[in-house]
C-alpha atoms as a PDB file:
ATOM      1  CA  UNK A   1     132.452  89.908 112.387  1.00  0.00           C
ATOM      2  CA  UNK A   2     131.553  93.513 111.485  1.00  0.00           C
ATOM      3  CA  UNK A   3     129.872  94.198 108.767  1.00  0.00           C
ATOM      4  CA  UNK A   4     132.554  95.661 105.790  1.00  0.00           C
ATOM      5  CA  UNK A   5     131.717  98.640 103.753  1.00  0.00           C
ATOM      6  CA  UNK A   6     132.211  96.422 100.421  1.00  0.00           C
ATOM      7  CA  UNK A   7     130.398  93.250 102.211  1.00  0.00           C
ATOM      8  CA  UNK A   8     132.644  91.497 101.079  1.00  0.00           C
ATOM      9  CA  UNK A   9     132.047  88.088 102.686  1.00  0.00           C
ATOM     10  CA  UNK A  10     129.173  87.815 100.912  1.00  0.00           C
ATOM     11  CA  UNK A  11     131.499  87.483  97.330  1.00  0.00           C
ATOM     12  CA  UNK A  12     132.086  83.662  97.251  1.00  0.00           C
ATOM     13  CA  UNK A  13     128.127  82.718  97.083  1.00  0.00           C
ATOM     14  CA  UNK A  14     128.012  84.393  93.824  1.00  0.00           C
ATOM     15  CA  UNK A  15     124.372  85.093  92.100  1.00  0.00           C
ATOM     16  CA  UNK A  16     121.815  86.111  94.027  1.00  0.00           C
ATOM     17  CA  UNK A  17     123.659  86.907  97.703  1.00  0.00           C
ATOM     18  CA  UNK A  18     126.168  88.810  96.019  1.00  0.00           C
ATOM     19  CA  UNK A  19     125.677  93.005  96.919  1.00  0.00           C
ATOM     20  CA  UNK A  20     127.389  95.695  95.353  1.00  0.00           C
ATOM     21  CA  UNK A  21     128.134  98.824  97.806  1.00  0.00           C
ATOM     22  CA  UNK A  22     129.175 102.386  96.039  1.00  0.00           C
ATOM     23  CA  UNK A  23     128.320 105.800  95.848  1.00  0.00           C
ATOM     24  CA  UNK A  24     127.928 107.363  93.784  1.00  0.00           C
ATOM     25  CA  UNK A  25     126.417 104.766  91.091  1.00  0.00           C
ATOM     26  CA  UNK A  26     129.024 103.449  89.052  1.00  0.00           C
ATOM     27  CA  UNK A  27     129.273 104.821  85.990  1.00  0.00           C
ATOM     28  CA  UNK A  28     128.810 102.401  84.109  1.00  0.00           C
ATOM     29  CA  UNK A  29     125.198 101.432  85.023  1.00  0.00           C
ATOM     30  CA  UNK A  30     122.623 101.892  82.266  1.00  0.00           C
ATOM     31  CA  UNK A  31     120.014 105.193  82.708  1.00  0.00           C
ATOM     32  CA  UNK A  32     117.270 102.539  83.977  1.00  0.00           C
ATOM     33  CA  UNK A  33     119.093 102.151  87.749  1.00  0.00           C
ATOM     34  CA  UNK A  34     117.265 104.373  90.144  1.00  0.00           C
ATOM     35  CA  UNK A  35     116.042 103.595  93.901  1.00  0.00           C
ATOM     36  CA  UNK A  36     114.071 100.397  94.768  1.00  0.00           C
ATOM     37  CA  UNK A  37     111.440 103.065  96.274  1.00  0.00           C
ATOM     38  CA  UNK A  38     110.107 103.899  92.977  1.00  0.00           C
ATOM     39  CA  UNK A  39     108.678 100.306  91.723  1.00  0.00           C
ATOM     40  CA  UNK A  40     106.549 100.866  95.651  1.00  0.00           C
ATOM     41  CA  UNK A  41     103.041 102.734  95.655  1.00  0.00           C
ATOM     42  CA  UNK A  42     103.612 106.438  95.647  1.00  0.00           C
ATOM     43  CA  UNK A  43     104.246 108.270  98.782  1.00  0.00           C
ATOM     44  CA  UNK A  44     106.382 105.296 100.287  1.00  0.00           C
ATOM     45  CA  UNK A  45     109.283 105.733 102.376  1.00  0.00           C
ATOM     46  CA  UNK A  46     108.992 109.625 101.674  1.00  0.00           C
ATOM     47  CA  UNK A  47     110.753 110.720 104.452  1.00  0.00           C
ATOM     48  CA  UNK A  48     114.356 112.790 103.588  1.00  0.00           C
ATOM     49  CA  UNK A  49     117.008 110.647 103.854  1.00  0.00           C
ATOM     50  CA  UNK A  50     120.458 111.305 103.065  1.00  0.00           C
ATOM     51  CA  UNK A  51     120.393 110.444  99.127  1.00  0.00           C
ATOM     52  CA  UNK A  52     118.611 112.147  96.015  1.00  0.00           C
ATOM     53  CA  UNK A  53     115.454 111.180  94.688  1.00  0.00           C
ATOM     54  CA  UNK A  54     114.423 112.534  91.392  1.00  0.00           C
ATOM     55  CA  UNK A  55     110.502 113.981  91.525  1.00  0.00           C
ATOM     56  CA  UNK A  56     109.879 112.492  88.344  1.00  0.00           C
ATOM     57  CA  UNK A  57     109.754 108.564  89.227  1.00  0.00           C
ATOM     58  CA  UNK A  58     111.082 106.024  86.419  1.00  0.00           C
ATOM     59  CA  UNK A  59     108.119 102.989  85.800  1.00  0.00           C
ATOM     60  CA  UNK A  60     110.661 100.331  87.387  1.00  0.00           C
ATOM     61  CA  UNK A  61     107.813  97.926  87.731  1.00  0.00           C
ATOM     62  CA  UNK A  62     106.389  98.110  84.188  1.00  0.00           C
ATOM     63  CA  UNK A  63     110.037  98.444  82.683  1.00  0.00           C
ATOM     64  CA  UNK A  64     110.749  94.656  84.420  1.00  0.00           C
ATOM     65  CA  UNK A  65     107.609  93.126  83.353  1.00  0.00           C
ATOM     66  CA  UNK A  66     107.630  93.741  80.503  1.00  0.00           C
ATOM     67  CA  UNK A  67     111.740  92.187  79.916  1.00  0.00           C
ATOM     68  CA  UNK A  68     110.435  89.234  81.869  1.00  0.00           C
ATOM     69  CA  UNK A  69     107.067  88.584  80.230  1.00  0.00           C
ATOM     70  CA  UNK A  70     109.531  89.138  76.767  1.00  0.00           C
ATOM     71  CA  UNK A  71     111.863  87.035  77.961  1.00  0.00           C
ATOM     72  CA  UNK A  72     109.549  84.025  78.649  1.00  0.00           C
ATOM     73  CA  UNK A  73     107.372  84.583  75.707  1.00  0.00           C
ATOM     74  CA  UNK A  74     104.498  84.966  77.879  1.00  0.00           C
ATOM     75  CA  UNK A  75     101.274  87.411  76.563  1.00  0.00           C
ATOM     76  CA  UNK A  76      99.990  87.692  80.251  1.00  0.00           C
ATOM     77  CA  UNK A  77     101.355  90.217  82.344  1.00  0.00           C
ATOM     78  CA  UNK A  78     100.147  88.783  85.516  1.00  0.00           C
ATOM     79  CA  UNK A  79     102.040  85.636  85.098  1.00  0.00           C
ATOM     80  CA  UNK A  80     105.544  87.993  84.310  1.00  0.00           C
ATOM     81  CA  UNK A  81     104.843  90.221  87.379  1.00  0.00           C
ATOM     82  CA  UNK A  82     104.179  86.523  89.344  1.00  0.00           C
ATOM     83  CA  UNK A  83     107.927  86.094  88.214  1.00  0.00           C
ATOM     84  CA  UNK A  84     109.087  89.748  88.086  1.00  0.00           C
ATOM     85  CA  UNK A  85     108.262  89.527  92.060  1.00  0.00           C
ATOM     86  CA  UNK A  86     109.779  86.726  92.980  1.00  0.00           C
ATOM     87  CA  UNK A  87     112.952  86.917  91.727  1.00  0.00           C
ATOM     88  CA  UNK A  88     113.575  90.061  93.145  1.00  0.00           C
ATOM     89  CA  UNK A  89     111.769  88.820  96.701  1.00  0.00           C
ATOM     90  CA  UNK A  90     114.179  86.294  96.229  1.00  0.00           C
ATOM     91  CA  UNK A  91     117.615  88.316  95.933  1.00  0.00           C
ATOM     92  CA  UNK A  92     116.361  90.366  98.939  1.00  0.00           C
ATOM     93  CA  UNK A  93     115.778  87.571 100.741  1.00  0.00           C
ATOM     94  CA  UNK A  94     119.618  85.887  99.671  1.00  0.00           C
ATOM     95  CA  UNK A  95     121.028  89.197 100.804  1.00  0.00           C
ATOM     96  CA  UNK A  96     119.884  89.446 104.186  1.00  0.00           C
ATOM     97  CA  UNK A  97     120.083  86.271 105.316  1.00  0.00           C
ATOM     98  CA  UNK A  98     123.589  85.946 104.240  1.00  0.00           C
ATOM     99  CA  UNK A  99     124.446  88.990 106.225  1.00  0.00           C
ATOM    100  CA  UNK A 100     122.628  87.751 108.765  1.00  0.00           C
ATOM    101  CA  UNK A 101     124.119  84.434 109.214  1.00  0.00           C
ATOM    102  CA  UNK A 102     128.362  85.430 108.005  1.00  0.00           C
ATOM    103  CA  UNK A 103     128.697  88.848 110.100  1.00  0.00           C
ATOM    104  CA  UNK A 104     125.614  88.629 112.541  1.00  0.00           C
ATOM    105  CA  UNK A 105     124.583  91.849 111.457  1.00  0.00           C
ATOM    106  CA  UNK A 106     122.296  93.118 108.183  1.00  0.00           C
ATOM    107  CA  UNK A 107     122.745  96.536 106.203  1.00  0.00           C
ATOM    108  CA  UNK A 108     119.716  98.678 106.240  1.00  0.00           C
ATOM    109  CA  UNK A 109     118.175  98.087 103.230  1.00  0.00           C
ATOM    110  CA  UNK A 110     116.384 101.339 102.788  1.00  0.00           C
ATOM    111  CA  UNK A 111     114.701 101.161  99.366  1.00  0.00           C
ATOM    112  CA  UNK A 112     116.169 104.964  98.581  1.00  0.00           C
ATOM    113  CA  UNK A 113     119.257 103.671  99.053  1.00  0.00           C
ATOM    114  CA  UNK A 114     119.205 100.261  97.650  1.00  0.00           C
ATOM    115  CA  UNK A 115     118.957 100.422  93.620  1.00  0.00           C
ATOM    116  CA  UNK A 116     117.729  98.309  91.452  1.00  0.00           C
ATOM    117  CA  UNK A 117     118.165  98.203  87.127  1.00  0.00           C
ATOM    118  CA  UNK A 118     115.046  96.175  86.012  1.00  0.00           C
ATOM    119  CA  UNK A 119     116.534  96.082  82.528  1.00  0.00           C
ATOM    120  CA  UNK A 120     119.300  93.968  83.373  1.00  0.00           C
ATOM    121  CA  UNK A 121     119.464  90.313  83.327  1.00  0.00           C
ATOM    122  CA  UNK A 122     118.572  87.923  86.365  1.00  0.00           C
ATOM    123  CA  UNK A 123     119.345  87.684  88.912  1.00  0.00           C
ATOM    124  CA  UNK A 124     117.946  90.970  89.595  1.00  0.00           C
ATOM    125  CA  UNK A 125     120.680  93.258  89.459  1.00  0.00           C
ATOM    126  CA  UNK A 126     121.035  95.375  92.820  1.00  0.00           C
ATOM    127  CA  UNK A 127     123.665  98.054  94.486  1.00  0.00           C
ATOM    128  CA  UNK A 128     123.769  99.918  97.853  1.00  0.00           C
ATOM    129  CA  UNK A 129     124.555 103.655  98.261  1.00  0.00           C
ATOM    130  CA  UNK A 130     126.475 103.052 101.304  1.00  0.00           C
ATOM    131  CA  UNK A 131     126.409 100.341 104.719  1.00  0.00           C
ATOM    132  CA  UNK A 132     124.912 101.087 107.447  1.00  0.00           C
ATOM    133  CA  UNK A 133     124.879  98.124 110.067  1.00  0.00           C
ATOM    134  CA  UNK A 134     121.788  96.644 111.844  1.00  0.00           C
ATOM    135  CA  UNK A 135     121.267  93.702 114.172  1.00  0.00           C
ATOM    136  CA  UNK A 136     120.981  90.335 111.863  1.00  0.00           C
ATOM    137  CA  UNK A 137     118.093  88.523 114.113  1.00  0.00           C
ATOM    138  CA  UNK A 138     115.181  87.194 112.690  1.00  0.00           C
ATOM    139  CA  UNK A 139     113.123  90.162 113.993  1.00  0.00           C
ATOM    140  CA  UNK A 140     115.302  93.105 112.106  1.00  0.00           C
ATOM    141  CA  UNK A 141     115.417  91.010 108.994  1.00  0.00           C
ATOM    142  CA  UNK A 142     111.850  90.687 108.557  1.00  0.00           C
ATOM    143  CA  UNK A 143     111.198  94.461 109.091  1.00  0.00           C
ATOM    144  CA  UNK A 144     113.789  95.232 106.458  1.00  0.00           C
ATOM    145  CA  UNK A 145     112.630  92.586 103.860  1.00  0.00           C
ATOM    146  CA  UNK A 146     109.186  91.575 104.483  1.00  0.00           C
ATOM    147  CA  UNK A 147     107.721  95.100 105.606  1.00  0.00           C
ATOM    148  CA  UNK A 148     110.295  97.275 103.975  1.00  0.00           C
ATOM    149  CA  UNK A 149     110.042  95.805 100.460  1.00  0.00           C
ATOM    150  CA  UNK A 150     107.789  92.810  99.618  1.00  0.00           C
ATOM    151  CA  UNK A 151     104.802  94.607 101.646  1.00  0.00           C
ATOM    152  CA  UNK A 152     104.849  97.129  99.344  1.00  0.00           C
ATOM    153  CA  UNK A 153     105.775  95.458  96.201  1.00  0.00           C
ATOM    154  CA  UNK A 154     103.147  93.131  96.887  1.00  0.00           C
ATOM    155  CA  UNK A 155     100.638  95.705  96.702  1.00  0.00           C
ATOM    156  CA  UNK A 156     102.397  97.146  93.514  1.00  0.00           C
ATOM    157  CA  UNK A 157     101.607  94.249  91.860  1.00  0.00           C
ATOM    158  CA  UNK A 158      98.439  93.344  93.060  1.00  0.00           C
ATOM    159  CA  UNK A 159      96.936  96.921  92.208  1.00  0.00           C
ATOM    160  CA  UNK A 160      98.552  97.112  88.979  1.00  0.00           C
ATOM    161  CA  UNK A 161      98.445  93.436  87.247  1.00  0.00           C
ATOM    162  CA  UNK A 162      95.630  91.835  89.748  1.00  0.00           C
ATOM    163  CA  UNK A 163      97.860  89.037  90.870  1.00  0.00           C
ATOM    164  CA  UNK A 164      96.329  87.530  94.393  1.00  0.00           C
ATOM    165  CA  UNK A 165      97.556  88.432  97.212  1.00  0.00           C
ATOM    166  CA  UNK A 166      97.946  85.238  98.437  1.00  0.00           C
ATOM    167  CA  UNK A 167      99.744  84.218  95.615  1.00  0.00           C
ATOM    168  CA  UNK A 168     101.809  87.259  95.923  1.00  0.00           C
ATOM    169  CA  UNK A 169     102.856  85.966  99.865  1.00  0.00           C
ATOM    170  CA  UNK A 170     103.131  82.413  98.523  1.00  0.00           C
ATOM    171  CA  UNK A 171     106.079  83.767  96.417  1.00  0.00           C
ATOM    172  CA  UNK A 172     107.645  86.281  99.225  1.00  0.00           C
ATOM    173  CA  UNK A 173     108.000  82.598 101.154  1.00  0.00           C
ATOM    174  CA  UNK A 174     108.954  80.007  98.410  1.00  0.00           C
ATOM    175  CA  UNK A 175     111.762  82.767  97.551  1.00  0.00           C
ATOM    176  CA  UNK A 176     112.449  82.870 101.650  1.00  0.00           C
ATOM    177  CA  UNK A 177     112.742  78.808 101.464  1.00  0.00           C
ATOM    178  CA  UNK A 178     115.071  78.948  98.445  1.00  0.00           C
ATOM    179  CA  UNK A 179     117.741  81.275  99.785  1.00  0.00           C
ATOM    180  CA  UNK A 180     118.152  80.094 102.779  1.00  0.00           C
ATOM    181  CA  UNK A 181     118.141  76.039 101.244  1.00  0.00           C
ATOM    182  CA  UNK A 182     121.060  77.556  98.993  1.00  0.00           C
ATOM    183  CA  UNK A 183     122.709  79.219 101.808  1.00  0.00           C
ATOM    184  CA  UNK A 184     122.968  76.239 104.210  1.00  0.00           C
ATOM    185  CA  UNK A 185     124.132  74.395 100.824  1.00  0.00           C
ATOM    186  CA  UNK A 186     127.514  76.493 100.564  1.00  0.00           C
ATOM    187  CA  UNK A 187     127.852  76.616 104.046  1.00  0.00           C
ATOM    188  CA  UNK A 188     127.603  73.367 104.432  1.00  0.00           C
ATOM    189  CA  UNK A 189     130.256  72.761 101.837  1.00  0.00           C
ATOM    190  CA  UNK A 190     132.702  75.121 103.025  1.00  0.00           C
ATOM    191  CA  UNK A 191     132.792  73.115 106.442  1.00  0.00           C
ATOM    192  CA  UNK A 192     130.828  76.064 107.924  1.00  0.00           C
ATOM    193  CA  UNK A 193     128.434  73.966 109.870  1.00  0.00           C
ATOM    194  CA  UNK A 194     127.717  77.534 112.251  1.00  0.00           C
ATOM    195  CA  UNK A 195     126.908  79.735 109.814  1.00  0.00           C
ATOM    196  CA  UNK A 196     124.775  76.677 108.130  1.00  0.00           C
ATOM    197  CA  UNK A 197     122.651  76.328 111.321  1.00  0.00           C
ATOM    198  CA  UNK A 198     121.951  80.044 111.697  1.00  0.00           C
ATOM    199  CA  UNK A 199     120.738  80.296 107.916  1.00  0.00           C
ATOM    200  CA  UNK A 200     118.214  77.203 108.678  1.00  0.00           C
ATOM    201  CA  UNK A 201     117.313  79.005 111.922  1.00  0.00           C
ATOM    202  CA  UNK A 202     116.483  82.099 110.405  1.00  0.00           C
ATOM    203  CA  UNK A 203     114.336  80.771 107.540  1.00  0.00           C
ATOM    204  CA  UNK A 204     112.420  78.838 110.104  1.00  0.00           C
ATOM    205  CA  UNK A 205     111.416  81.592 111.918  1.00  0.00           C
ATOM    206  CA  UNK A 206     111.050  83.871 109.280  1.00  0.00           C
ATOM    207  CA  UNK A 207     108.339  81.446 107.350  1.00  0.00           C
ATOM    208  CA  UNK A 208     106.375  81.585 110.600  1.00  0.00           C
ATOM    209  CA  UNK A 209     106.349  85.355 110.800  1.00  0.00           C
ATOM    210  CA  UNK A 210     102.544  86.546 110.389  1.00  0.00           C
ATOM    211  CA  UNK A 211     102.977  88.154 106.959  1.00  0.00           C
ATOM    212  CA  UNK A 212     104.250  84.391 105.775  1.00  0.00           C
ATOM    213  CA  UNK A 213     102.643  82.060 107.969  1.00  0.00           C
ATOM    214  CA  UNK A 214     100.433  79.461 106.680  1.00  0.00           C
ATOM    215  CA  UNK A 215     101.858  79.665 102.942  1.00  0.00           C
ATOM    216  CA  UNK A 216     103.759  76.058 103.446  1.00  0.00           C
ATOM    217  CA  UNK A 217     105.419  73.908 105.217  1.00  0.00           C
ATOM    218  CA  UNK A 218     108.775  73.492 105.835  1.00  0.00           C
ATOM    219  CA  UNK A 219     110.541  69.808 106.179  1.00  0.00           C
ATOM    220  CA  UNK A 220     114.123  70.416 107.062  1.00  0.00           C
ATOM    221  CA  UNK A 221     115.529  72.423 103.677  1.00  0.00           C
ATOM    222  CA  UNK A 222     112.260  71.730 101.446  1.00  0.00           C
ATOM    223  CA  UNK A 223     109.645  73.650 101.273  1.00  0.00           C
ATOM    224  CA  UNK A 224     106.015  72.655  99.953  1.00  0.00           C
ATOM    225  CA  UNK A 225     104.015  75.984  98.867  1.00  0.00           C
ATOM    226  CA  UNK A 226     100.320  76.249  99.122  1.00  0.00           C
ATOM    227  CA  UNK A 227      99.994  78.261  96.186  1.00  0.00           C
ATOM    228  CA  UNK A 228     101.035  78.403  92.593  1.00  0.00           C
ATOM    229  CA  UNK A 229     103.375  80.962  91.123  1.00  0.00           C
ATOM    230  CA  UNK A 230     101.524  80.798  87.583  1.00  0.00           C
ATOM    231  CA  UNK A 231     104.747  80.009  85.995  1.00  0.00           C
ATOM    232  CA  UNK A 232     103.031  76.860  84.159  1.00  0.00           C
ATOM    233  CA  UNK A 233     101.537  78.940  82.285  1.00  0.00           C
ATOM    234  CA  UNK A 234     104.711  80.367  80.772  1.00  0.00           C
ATOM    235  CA  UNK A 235     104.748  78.623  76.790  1.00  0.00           C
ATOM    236  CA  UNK A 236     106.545  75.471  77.651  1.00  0.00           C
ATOM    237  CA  UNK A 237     106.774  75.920  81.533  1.00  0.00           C
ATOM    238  CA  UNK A 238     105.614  73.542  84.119  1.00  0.00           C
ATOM    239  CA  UNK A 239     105.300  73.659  87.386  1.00  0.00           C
ATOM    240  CA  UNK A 240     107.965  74.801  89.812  1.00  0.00           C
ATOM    241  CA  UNK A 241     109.540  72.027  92.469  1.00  0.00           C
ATOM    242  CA  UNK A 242     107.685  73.047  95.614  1.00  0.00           C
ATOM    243  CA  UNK A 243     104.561  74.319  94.180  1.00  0.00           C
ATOM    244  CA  UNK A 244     101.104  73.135  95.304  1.00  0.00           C
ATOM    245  CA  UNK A 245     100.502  70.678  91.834  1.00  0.00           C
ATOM    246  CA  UNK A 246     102.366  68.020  90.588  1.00  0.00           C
ATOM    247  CA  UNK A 247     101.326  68.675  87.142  1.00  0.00           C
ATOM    248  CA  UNK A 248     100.511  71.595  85.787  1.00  0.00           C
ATOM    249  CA  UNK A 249      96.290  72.533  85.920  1.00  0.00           C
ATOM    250  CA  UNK A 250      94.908  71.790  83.384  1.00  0.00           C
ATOM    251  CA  UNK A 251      97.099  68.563  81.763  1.00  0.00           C
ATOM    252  CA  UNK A 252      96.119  65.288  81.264  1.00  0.00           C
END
């Protein structure tokens, strides 16, 4: 199956897999939604392209950690851009492999053309200018998720906030493990044992890509991190089900 120019097969997960395709922007977005380019390090993804990018660049990154480290009544920054990263590594990550597994085929997610409004509410609200079609193998999806957009987010974060790098790629693969668990769920329900065996296939090998390897392991669905996403240390938090403790540092 094709991809659609609404993607519309990707409507009945819901939350995170869900992508919405328009262009213009719709109206009714807030004045915060600008291109996923502008939370990278300057000069990224520069080349012209076929949409318009404002020269003054909107703080993206700072505007969404500071609503999550607000919204989790956290005072350190480095644990809400932990988060912050995640979450959107994560509805990247439910995107493409959805694509990847319903039509067999990805939209390019270039990040001036994919737009992102950190002041809305999770999951991390997203919308594409338009579709253009790519192959959906393992390959194509890592170069439009992994070196695309966590590369450089990662090193957003890590130059601005000081969150490890390691950490940083132990997120990028525990939010890898998570959407393609959930997809394989729903598949799996909806008697689509096919598309449920491609999404498993695809988060194997994408876990053992370079940029990823060695930040887990991976038994069937679960996934056992080797790092910690610093989300205990969120007032009231603990720790998250596949990270590295089993109670949070620190605790008795």
């Amino acid at each position: 199956m094709d991809l659609d120019p609404g993607l519309s097969a990707l409507r009945p997960l819901g939350g995170f897999s869900v992508l919405r395709v328009s262009r213009p922007a719709p109206s009714r977005r807030t004045a915060t939604l600008a291109p996923l380019v502008h939370a990278y390090p300057p000069g990224y993804a520069d080349t012209a392209a076929d949409v318009h990018v404002p020269v003054q660049r909107p703080d993206l990154l700072g505007l969404r950690v500071r609503k999550i480290a607000a919204a989790l009544g956290t005072p350190e920054t480095r644990v809400a851009a932990s988060v912050a990263q995640q979450g959107l590594a994560a509805r990247l990550w439910s995107v493409a492999l959805a694509c990847a597994a319903l039509y067999g085929q990805v939209p390019d997610l270039d990040p001036r053309l994919l737009h992102w409004d950190p002041d809305a509410s999770a999951p991390d609200d997203l919308w594409l200018a338009e579709v253009h079609a790519l192959p959906g193998d393992a390959g194509t999806v890592a170069d439009l998720v992994l070196a695309t957009h966590l590369a450089p987010l990662a090193e957003a974060v890590h130059a601005r906030y000081g969150v490890a790098a390691g950490l940083l790629r132990g997120n990028a693969a525990s939010a890898l493990a998570g959407a393609g668990r959930e997809l394989e769920r729903w598949a799996r329900r909806e008697g689509r044992t096919d598309t449920a065996a491609r999404a498993r296939s695809l988060t194997a090998g994408l876990l053992a890509h370079p940029l990823l390897a060695g930040t887990g392991t991976l038994t069937g669905t679960s996934f056992r991190r080797r790092s910690c996403c610093l989300y205990y240390r969120v007032p009231g938090g603990g720790v998250c089900g596949d990270c590295c403790f089993t109670r949070p540092p620190g605790s008795s």
